[in-house]
PDB file of N, CA and C in Angstrom:
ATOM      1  N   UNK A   1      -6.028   2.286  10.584  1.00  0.00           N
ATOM      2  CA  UNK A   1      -5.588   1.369   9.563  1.00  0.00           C
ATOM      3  C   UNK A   1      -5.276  -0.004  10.154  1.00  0.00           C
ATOM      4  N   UNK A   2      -5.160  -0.253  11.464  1.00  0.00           N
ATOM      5  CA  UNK A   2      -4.539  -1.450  12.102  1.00  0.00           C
ATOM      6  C   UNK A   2      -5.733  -2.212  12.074  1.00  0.00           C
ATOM      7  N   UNK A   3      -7.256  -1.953  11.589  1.00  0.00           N
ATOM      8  CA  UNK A   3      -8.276  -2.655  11.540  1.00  0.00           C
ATOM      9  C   UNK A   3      -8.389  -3.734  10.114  1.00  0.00           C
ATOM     10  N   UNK A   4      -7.273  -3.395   9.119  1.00  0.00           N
ATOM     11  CA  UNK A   4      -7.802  -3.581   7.522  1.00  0.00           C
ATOM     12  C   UNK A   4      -6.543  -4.525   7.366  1.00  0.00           C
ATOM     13  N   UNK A   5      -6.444  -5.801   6.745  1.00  0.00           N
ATOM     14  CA  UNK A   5      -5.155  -6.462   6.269  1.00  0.00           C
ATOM     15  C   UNK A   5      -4.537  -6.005   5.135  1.00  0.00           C
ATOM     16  N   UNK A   6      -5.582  -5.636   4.125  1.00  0.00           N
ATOM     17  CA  UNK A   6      -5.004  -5.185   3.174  1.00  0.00           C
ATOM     18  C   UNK A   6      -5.678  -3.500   2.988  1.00  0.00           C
ATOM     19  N   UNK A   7      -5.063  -2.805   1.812  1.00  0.00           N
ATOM     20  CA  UNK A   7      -5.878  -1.695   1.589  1.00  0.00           C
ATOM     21  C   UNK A   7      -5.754  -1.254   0.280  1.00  0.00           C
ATOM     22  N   UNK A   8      -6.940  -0.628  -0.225  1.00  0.00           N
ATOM     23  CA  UNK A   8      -6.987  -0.569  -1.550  1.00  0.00           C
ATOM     24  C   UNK A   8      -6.575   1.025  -1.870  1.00  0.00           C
ATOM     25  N   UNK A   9      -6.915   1.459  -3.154  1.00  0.00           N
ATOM     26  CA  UNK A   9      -6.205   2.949  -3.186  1.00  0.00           C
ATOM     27  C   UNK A   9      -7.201   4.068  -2.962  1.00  0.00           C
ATOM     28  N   UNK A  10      -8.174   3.844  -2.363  1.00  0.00           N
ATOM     29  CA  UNK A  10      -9.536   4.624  -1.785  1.00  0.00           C
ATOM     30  C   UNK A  10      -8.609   4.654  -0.588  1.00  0.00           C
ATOM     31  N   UNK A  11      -8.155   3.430  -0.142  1.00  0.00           N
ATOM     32  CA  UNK A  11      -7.821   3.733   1.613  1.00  0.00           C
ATOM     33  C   UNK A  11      -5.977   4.921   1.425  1.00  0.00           C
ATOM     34  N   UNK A  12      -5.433   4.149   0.760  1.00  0.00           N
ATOM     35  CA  UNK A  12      -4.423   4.652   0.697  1.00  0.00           C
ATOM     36  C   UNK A  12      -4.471   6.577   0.053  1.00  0.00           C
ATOM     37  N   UNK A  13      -5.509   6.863  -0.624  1.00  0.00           N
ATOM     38  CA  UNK A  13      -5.636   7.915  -1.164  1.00  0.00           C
ATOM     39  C   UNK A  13      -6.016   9.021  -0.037  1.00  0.00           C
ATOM     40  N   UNK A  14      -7.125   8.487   0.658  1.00  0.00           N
ATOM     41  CA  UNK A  14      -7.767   9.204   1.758  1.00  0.00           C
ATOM     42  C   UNK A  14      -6.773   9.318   3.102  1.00  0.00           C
ATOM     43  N   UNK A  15      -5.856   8.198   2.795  1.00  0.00           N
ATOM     44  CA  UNK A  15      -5.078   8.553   4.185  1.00  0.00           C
ATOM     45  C   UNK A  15      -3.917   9.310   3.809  1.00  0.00           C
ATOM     46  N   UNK A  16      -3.367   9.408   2.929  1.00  0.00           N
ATOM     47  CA  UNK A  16      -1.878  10.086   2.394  1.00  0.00           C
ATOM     48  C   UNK A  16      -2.685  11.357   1.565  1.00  0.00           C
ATOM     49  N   UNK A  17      -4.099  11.585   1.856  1.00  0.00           N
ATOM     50  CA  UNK A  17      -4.332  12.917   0.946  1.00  0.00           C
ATOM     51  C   UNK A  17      -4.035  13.089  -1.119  1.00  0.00           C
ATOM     52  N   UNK A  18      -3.956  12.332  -1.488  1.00  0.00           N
ATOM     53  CA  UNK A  18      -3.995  12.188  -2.646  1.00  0.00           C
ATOM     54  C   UNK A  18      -4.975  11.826  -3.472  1.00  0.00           C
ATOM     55  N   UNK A  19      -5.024  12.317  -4.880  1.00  0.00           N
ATOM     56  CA  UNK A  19      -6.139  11.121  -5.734  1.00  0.00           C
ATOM     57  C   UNK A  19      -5.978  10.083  -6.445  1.00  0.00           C
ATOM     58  N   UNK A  20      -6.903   9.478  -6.034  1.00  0.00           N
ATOM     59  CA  UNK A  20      -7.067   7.712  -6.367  1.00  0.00           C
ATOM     60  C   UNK A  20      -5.818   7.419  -7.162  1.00  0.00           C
ATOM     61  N   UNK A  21      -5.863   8.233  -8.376  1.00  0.00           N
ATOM     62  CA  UNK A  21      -4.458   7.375  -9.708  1.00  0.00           C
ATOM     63  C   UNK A  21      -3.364   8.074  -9.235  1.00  0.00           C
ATOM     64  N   UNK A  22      -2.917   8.337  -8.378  1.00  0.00           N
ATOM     65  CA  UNK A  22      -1.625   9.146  -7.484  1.00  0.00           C
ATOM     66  C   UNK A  22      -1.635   7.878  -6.665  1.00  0.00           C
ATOM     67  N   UNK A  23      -2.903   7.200  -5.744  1.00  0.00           N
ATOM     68  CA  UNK A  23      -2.609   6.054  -4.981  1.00  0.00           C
ATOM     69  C   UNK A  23      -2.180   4.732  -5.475  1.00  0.00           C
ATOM     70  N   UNK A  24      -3.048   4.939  -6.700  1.00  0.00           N
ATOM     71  CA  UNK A  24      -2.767   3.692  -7.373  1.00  0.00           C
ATOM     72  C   UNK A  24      -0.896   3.549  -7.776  1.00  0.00           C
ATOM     73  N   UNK A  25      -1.018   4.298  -8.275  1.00  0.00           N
ATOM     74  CA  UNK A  25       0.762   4.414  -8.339  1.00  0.00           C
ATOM     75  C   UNK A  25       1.384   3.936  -7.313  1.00  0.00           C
ATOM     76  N   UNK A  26       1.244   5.148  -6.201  1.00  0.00           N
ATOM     77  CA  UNK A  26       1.991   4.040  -5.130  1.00  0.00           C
ATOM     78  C   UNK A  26       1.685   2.814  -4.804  1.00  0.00           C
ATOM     79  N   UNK A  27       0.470   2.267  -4.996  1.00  0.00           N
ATOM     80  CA  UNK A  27       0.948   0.475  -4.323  1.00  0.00           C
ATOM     81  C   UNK A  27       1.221   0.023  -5.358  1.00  0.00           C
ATOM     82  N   UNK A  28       1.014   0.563  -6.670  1.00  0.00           N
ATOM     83  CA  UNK A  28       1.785  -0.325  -8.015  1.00  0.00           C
ATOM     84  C   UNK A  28       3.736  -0.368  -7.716  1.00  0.00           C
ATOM     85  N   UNK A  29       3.833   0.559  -6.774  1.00  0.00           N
ATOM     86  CA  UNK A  29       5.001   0.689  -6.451  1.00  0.00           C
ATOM     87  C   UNK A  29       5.830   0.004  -5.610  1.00  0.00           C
ATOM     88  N   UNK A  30       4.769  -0.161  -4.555  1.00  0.00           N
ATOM     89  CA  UNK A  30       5.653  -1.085  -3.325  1.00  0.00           C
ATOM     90  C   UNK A  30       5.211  -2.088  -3.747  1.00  0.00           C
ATOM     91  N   UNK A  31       3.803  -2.338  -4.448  1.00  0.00           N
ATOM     92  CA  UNK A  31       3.635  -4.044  -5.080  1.00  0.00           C
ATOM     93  C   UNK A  31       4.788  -4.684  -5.853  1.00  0.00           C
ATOM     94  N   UNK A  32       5.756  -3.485  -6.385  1.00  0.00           N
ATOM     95  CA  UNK A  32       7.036  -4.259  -7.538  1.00  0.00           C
ATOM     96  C   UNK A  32       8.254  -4.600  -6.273  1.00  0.00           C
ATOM     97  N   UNK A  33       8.219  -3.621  -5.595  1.00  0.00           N
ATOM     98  CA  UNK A  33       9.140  -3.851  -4.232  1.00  0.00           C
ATOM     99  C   UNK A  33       9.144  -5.161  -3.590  1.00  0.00           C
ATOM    100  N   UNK A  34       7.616  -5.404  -3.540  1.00  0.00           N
ATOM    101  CA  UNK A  34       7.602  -6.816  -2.500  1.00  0.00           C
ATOM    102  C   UNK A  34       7.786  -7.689  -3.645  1.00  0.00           C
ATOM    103  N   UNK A  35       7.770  -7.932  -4.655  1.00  0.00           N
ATOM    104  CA  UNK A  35       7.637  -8.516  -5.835  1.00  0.00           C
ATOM    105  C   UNK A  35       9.378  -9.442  -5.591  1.00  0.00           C
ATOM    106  N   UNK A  36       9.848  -8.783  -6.209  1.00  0.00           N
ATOM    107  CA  UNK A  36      11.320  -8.707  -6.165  1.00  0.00           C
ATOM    108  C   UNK A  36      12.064  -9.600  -4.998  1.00  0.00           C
ATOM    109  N   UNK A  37      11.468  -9.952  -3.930  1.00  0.00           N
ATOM    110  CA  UNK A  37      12.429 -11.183  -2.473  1.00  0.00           C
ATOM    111  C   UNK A  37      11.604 -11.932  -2.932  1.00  0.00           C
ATOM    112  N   UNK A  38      10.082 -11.938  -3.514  1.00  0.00           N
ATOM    113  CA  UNK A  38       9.640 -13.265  -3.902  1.00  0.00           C
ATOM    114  C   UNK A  38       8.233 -13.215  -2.822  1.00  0.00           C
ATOM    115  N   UNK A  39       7.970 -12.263  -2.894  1.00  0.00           N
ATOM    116  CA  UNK A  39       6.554 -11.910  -1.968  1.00  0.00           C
ATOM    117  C   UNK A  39       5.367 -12.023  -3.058  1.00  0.00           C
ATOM    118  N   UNK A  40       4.331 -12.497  -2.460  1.00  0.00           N
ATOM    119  CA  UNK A  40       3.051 -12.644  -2.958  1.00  0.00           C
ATOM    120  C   UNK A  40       2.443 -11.389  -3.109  1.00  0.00           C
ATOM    121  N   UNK A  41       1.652 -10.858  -3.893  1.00  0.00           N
ATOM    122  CA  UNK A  41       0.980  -9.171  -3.914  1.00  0.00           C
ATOM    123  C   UNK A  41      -0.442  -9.514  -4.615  1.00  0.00           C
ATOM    124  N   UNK A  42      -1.327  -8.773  -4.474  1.00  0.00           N
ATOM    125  CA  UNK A  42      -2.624  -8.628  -4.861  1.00  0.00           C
ATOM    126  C   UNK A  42      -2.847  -7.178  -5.707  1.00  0.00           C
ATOM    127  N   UNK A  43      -2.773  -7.581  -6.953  1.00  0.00           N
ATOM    128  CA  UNK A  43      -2.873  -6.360  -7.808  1.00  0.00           C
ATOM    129  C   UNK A  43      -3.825  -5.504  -7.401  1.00  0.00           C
ATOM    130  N   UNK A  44      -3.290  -3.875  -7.097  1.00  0.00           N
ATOM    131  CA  UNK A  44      -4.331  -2.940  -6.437  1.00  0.00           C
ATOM    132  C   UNK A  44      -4.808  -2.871  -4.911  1.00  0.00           C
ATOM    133  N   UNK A  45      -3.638  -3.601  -4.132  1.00  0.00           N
ATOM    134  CA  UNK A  45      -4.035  -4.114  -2.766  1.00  0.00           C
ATOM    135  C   UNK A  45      -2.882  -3.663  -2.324  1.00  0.00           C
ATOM    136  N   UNK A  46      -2.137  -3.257  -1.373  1.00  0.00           N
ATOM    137  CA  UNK A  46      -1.240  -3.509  -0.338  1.00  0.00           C
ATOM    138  C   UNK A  46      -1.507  -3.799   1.207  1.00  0.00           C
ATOM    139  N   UNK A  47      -0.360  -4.456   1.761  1.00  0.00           N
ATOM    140  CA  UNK A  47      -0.722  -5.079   2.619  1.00  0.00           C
ATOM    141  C   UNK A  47      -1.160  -4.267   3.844  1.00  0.00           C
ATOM    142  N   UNK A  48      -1.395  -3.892   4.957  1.00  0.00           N
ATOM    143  CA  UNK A  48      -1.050  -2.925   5.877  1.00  0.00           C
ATOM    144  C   UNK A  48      -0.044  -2.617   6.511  1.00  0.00           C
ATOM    145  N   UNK A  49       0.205  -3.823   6.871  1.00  0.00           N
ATOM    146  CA  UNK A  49       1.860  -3.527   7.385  1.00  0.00           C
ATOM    147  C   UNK A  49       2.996  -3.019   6.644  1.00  0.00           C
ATOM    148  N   UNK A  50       2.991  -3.610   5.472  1.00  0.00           N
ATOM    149  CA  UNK A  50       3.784  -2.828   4.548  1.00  0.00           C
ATOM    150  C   UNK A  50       3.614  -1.606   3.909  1.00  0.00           C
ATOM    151  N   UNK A  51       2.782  -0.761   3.905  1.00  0.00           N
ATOM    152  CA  UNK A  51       2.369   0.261   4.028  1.00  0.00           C
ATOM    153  C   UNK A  51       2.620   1.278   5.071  1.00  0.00           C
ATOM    154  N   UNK A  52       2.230   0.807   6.168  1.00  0.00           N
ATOM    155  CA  UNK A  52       2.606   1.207   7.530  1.00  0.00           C
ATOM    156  C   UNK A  52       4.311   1.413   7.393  1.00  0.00           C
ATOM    157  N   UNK A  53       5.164   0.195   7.214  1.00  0.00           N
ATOM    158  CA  UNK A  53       6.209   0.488   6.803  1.00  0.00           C
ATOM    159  C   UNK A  53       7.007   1.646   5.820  1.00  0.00           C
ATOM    160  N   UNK A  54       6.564   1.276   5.094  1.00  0.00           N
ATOM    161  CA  UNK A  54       7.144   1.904   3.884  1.00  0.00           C
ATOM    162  C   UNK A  54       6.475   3.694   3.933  1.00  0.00           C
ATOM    163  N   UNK A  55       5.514   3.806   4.388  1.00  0.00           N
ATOM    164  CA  UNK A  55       5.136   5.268   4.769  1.00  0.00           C
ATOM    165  C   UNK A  55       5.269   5.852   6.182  1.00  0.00           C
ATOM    166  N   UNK A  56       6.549   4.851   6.907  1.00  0.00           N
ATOM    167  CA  UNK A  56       7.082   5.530   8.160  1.00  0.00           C
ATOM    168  C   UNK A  56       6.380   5.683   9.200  1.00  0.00           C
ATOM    169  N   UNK A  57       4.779   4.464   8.796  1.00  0.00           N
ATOM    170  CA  UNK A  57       4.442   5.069   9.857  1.00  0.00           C
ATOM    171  C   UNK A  57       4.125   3.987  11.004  1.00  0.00           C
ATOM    172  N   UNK A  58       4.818   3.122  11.499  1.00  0.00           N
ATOM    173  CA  UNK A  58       5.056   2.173  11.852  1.00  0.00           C
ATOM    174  C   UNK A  58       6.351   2.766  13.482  1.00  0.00           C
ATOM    175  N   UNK A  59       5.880   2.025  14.188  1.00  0.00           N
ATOM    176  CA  UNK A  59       6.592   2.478  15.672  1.00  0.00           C
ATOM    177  C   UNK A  59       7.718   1.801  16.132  1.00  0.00           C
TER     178      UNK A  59
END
């Protein structure tokens, strides 16, 4: 994933094992999260790092 800036819910689905409208949910999710301090978001996109974050999987 450290190759992609952003990722869509194909990426997020295939990597957390879920289907697509299960993924979509989640970045509709952390998209309202980053929303909220006043962060920029790309509907249907999350970022990688924040992802990485927010799914713990970050070092």
């Amino acid at each position: 994933m450290k190759d992609k800036c952003f990722l869509n819910a194909e990426d997020v689905a295939s990597f957390m094992d879920v289907p697509i409208p299960a993924a979509c949910k989640i970045i509709r999710k952390l998209d309202d999260e980053l929303k909220k301090p006043g962060h920029i978001t790309v509907a249907g996109k999350i970022s990688g790092a924040s992802f990485e974050s927010k799914a713990c999987l970050s070092e």
